[in-house]
N, C-alpha and C. Protein backbone atom coordinates (compact mmCIF):
# COMPACT_ATOMS: atom_id res chain seq x y z
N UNK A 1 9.18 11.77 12.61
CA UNK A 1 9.92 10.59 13.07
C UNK A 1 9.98 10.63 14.59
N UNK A 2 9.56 9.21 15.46
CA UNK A 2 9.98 9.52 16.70
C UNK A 2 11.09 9.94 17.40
N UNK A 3 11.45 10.47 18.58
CA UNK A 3 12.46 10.38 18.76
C UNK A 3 13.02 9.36 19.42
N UNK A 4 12.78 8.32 19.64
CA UNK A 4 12.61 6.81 20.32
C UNK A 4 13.59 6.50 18.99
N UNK A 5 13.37 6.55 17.87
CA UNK A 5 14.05 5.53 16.95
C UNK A 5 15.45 6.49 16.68
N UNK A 6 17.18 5.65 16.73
CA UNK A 6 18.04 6.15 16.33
C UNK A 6 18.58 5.88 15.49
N UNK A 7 20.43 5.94 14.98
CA UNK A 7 20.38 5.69 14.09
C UNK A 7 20.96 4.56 13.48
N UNK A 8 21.04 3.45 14.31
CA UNK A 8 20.64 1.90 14.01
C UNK A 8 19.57 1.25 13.83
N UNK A 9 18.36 1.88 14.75
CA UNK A 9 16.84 1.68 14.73
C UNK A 9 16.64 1.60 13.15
N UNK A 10 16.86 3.07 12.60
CA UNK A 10 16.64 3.26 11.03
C UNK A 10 17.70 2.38 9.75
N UNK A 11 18.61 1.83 9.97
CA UNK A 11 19.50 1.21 9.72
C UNK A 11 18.60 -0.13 9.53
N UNK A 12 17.89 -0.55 10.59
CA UNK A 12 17.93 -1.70 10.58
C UNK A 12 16.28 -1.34 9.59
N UNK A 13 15.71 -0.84 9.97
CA UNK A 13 14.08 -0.49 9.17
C UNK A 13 14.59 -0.61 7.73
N UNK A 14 15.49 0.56 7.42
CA UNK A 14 16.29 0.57 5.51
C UNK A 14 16.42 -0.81 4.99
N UNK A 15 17.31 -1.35 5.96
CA UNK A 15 17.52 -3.04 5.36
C UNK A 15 15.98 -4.08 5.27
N UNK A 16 15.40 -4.00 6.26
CA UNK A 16 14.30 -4.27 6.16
C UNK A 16 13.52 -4.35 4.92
N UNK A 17 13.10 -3.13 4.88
CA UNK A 17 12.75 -2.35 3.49
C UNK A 17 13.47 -2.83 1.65
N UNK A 18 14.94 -3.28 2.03
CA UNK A 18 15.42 -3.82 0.75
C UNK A 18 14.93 -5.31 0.47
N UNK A 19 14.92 -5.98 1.90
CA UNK A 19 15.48 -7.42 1.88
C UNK A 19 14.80 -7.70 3.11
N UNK A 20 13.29 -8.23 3.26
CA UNK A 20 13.02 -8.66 5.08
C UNK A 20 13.26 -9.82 5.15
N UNK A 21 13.33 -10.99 3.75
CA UNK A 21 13.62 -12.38 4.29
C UNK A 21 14.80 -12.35 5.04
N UNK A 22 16.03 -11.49 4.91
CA UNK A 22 17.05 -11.70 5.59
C UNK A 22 17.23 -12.11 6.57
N UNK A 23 18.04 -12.58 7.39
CA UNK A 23 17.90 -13.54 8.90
C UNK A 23 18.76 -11.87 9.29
N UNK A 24 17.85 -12.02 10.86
CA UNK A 24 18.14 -11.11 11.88
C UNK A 24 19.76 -10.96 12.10
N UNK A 25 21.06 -12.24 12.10
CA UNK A 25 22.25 -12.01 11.69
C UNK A 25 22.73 -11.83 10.27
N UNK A 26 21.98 -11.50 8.94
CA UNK A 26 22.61 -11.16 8.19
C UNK A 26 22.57 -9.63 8.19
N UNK A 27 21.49 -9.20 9.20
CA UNK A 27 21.01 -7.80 9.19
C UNK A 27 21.61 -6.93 9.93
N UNK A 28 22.15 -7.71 10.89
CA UNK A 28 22.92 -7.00 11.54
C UNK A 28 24.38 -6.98 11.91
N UNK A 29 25.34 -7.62 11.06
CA UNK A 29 26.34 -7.75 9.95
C UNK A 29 25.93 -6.46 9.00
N UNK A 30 25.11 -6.28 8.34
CA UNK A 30 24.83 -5.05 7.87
C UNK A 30 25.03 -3.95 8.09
N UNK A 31 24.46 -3.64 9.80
CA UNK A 31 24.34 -2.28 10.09
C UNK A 31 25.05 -2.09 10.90
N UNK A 32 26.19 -3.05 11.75
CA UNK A 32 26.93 -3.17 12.57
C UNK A 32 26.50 -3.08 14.07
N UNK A 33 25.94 -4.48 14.29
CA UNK A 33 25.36 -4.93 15.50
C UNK A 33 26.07 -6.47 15.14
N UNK A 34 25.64 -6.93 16.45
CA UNK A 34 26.11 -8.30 17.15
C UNK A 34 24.58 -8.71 16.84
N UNK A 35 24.46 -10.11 16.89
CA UNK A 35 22.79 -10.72 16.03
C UNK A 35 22.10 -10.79 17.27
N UNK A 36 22.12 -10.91 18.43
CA UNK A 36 21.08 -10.92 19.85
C UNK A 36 20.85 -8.77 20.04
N UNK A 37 21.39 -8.43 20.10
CA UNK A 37 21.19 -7.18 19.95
C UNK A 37 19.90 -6.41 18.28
N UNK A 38 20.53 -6.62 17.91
CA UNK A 38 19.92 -6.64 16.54
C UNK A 38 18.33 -7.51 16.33
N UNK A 39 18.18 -8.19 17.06
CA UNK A 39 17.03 -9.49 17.00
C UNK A 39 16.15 -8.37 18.05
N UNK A 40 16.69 -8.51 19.13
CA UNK A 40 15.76 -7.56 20.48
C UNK A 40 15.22 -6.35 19.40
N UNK A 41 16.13 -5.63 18.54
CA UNK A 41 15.66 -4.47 18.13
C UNK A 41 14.53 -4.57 17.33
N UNK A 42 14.44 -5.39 16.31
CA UNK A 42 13.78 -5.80 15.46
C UNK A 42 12.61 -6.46 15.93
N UNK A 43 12.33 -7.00 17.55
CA UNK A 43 11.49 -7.19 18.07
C UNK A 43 10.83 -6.09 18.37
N UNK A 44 11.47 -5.01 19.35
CA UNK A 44 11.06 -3.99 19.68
C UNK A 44 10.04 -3.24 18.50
N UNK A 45 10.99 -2.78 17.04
CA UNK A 45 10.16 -2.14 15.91
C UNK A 45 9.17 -2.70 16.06
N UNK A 46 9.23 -4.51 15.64
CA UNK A 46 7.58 -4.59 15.53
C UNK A 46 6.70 -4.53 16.53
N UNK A 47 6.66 -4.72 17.69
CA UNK A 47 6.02 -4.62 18.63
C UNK A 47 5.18 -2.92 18.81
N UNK A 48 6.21 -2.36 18.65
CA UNK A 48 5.89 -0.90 18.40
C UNK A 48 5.11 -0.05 17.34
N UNK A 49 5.11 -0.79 16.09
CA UNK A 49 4.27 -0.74 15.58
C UNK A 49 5.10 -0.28 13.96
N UNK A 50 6.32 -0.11 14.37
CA UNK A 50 6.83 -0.12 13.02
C UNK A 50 6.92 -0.31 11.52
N UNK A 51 6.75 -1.88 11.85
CA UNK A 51 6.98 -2.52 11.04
C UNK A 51 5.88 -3.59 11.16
N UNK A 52 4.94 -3.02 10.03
CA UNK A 52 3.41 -3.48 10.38
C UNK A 52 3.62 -4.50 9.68
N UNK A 53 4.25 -4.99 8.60
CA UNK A 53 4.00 -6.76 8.52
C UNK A 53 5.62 -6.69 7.12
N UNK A 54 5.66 -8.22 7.17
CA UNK A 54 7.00 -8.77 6.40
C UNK A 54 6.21 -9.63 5.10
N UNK A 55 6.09 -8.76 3.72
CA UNK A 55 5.46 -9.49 3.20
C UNK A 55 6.45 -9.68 1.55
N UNK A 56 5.95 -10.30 0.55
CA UNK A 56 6.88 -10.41 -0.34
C UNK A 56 6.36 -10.07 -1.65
N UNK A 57 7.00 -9.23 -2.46
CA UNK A 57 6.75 -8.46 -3.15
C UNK A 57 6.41 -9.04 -4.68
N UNK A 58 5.43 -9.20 -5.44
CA UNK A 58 5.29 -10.09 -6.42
C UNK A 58 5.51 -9.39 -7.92
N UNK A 59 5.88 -10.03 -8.78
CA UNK A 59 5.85 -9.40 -10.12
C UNK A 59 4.82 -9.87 -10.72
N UNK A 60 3.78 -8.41 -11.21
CA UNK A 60 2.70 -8.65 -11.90
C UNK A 60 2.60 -9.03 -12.99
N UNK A 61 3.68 -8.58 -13.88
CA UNK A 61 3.17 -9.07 -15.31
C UNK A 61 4.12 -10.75 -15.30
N UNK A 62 4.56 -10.90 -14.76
CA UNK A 62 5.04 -12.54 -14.77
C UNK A 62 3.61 -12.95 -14.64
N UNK A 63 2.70 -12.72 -13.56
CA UNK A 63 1.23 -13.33 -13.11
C UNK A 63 0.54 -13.14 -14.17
N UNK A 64 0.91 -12.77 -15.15
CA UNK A 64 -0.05 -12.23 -16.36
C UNK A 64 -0.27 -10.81 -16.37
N UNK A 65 -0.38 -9.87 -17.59
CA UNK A 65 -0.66 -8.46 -18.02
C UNK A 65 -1.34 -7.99 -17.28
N UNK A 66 -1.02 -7.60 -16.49
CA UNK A 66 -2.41 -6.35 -16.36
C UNK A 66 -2.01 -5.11 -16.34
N UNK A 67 -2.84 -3.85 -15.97
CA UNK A 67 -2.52 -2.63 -15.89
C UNK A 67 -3.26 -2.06 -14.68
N UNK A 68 -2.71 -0.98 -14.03
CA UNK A 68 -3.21 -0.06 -13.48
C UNK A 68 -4.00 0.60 -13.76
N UNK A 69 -4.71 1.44 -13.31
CA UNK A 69 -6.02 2.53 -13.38
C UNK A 69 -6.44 3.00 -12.23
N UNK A 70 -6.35 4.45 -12.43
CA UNK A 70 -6.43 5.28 -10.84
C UNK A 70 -7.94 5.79 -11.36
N UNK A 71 -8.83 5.15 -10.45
CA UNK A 71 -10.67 5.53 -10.41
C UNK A 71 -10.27 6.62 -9.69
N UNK A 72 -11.09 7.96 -9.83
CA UNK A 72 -11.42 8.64 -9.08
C UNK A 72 -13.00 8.88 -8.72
N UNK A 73 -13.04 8.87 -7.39
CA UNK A 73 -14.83 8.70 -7.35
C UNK A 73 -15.31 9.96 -6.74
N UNK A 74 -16.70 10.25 -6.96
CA UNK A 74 -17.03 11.42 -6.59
C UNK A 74 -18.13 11.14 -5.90
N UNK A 75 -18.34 11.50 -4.84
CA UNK A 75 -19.20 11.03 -3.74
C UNK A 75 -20.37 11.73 -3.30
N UNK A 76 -21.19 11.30 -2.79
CA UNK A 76 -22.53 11.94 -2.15
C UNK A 76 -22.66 11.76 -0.68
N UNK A 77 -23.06 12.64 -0.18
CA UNK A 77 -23.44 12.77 1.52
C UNK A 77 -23.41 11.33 1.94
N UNK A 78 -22.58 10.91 3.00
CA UNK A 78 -23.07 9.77 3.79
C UNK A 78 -23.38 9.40 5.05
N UNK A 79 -24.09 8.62 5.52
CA UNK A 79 -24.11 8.71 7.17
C UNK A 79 -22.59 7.79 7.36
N UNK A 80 -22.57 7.63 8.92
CA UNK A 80 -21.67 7.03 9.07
C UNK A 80 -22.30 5.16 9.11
N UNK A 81 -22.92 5.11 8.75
CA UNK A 81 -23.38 3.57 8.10
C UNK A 81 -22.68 3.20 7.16
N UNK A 82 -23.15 4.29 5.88
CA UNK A 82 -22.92 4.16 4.78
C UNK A 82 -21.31 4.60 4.25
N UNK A 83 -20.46 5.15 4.98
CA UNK A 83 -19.22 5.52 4.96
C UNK A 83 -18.60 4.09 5.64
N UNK A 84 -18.76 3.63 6.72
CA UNK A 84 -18.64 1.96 7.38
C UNK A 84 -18.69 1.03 5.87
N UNK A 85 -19.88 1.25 5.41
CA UNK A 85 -20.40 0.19 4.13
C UNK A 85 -19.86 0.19 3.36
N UNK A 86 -18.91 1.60 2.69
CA UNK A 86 -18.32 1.85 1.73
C UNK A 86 -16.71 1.14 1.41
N UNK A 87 -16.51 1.83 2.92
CA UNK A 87 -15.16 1.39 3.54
C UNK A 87 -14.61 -0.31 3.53
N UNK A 88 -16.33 -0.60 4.06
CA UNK A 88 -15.54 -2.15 3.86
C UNK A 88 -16.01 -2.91 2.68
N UNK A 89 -17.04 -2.38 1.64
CA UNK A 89 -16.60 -3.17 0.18
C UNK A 89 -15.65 -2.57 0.16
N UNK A 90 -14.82 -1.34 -0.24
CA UNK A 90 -13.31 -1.41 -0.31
C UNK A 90 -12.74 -2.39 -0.16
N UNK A 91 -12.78 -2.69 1.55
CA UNK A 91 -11.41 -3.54 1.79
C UNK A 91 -11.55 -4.75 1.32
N UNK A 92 -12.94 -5.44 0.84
CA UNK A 92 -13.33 -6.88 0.13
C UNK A 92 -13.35 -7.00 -1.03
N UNK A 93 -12.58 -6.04 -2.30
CA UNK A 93 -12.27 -5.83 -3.07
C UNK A 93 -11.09 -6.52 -4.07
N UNK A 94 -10.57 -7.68 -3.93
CA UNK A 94 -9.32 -7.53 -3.90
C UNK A 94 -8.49 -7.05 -5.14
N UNK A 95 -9.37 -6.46 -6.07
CA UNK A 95 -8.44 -5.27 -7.32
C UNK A 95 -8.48 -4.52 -7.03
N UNK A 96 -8.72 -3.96 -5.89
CA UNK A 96 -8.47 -2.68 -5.52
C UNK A 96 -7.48 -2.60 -4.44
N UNK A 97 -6.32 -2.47 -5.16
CA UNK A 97 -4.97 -2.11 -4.04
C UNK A 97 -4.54 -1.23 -2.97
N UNK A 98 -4.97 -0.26 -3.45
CA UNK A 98 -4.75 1.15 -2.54
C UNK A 98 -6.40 2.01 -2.51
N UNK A 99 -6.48 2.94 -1.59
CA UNK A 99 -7.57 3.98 -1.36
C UNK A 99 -7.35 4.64 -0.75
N UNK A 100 -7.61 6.14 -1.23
CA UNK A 100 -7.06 7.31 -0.73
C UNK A 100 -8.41 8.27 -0.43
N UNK A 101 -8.62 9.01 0.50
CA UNK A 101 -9.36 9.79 0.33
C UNK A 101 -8.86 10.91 0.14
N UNK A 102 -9.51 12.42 -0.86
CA UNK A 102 -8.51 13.18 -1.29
C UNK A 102 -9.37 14.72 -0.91
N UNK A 103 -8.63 15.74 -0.93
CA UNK A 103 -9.47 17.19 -1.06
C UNK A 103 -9.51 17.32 -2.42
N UNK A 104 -10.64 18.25 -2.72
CA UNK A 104 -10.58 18.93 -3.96
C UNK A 104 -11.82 18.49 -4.92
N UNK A 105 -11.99 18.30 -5.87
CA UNK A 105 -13.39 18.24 -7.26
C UNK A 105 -13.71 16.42 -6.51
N UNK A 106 -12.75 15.30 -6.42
CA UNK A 106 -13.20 14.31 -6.22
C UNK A 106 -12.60 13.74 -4.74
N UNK A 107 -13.56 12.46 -4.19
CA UNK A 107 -13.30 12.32 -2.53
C UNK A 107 -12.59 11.25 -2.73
N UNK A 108 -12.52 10.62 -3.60
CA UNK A 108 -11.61 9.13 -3.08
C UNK A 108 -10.73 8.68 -4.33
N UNK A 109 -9.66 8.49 -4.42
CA UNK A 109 -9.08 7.67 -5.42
C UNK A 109 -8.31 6.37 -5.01
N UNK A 110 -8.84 5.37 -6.19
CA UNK A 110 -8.93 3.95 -5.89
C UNK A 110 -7.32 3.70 -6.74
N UNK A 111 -6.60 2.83 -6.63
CA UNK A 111 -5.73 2.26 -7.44
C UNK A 111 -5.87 1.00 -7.82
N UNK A 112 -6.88 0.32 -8.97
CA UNK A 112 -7.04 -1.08 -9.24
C UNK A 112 -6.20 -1.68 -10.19
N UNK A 113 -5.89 -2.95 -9.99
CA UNK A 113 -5.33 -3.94 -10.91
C UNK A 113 -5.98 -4.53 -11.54
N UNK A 114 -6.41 -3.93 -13.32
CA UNK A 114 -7.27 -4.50 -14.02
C UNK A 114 -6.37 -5.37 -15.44
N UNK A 115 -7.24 -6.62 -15.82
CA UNK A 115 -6.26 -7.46 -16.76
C UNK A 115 -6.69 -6.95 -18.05
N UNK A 116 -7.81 -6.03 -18.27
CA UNK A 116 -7.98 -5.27 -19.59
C UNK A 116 -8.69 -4.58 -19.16
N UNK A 117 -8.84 -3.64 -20.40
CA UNK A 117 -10.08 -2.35 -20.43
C UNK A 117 -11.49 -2.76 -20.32
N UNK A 118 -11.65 -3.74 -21.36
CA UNK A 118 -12.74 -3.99 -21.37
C UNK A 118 -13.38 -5.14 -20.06
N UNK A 119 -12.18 -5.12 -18.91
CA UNK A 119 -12.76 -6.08 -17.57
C UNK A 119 -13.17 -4.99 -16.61
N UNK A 120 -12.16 -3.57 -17.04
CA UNK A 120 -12.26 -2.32 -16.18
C UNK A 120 -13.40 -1.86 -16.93
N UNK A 121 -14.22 -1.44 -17.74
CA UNK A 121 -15.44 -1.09 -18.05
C UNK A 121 -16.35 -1.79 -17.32
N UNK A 122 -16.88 -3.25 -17.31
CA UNK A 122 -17.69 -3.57 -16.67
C UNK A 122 -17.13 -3.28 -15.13
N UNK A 123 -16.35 -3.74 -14.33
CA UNK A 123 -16.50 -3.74 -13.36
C UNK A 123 -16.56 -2.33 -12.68
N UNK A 124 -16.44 -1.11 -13.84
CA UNK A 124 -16.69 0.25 -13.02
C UNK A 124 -18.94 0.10 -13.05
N UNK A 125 -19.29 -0.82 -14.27
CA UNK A 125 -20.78 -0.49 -13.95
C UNK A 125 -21.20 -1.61 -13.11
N UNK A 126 -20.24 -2.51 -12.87
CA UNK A 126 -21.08 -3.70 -11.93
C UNK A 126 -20.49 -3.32 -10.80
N UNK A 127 -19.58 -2.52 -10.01
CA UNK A 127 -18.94 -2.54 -8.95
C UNK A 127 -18.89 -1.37 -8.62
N UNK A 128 -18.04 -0.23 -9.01
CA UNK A 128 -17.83 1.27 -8.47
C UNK A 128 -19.18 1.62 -8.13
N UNK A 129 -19.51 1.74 -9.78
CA UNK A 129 -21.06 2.91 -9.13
C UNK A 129 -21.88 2.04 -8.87
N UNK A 130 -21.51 1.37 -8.40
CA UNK A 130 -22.62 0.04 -7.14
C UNK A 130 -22.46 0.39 -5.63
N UNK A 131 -21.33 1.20 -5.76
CA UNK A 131 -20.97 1.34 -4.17
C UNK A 131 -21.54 2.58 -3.15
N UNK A 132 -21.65 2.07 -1.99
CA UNK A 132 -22.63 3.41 -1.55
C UNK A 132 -22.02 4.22 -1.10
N UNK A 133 -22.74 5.41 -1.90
CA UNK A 133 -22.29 6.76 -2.54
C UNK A 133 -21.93 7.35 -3.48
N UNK A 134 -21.28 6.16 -4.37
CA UNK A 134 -20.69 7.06 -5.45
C UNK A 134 -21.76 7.93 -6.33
N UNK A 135 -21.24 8.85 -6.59
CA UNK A 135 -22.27 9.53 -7.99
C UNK A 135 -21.76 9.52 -9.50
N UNK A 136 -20.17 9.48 -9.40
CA UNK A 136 -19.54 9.68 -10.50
C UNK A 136 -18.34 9.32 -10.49
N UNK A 137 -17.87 8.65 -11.73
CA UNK A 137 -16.09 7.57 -11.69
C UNK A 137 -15.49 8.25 -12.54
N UNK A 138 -14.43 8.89 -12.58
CA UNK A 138 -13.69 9.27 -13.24
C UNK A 138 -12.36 8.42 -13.54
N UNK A 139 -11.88 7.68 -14.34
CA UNK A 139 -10.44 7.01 -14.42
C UNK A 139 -9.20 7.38 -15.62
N UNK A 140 -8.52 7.03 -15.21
CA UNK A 140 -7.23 7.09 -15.78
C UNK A 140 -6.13 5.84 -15.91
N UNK A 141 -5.49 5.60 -17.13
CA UNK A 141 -5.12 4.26 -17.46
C UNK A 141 -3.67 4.30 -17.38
N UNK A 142 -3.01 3.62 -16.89
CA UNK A 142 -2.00 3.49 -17.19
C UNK A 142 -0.77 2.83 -18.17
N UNK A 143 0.03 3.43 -18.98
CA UNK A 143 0.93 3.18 -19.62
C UNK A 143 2.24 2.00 -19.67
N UNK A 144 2.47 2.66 -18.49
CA UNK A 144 3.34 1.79 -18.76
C UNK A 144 4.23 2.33 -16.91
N UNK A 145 4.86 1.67 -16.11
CA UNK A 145 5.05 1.64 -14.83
C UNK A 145 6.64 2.36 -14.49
N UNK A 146 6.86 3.20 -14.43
CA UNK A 146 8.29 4.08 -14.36
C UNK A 146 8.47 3.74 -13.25
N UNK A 147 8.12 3.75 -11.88
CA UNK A 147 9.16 3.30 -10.47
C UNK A 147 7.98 3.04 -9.54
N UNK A 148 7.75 2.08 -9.00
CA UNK A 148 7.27 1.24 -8.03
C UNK A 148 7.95 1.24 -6.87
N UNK A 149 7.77 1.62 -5.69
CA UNK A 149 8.41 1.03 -4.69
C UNK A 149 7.19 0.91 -3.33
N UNK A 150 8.09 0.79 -2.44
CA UNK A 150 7.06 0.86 -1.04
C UNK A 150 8.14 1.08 0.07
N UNK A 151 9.30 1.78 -0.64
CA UNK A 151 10.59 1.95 0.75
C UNK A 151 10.80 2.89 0.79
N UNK A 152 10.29 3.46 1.65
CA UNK A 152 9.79 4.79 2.70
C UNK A 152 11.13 5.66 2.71
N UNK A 153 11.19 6.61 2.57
CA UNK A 153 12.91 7.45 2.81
C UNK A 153 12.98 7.65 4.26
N UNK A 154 13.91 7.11 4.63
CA UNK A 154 14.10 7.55 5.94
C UNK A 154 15.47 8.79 6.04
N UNK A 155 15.67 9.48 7.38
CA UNK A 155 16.29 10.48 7.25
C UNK A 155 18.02 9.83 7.07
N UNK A 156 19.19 10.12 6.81
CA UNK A 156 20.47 10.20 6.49
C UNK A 156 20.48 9.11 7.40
N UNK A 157 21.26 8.23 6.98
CA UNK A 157 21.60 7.16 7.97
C UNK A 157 23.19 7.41 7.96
């Protein structure tokens, strides 16, 4: 954690994190700031790089069923072309939510949003091992969703 951020800075990030539609004076009524104080701050985070974007959080199975499935891929030598190439079908992907690159037996694990098995079968032979490098997909399905979040622990407020 920097030491630039204190402990209103984090106050105001936490609330953030619950609730960003909130207006800059309900937020800071919150954490106990005056709303022009509180607004500058909240400028500052983002500017700084904090608080990389304000976006809104959707419920998937309202959008219709789907499930998770963590691909794990196993990779072959690449130049840095083909690591560039890889990288950005990734990011033009859009069932593929998250990407991790990892140590150990496999190099990358994908987190996709698939609406069945049988849409995640083809698209591991029309798409994964289409991608340059892979040699081998390993996946895993998911059940059923125990805790979701994306709000970061920050230290004792």
């Amino acid at each position: 954690m920097a030491n630039e951020l204190d402990r209103l800075d984090l106050k105001i990030l936490d609330r953030l994190q619950v609730d960003a539609s909130e207006s800059s004076s309900e937020i800071a009524e919150r954490v106990g700031l005056s709303q022009s104080p509180c607004w500058r701050r909240m400028q500052r985070l983002k500017a700084k790089g904090y608080i990389k974007a304000q976006v809104a959080v959707l419920d998937r199975e309202k959008l219709g069923e789907s499930m998770y499935i963590f691909a794990q891929l196993q990779m072959g030598r690449l130049t840095d072309e083909e690591r560039d190439r890889f990288t950005q079908a990734i990011e033009d992907i859009p069932e593929i939510t998250e990407a991790y690159t990892l140590f150990g037996e496999m190099d990358v694990m994908l987190k996709v949003l698939a609406p069945s098995m049988g849409w995640y079968q083809a698209f591991t032979f029309r798409t994964l091992l289409r991608l340059p490098g892979v040699q081998d997909v390993r996946s895993t399905a998911t059940l059923s969703e125990i805790k979701c979040t994306h709000r970061l622990p920050l230290p004792s407020l």
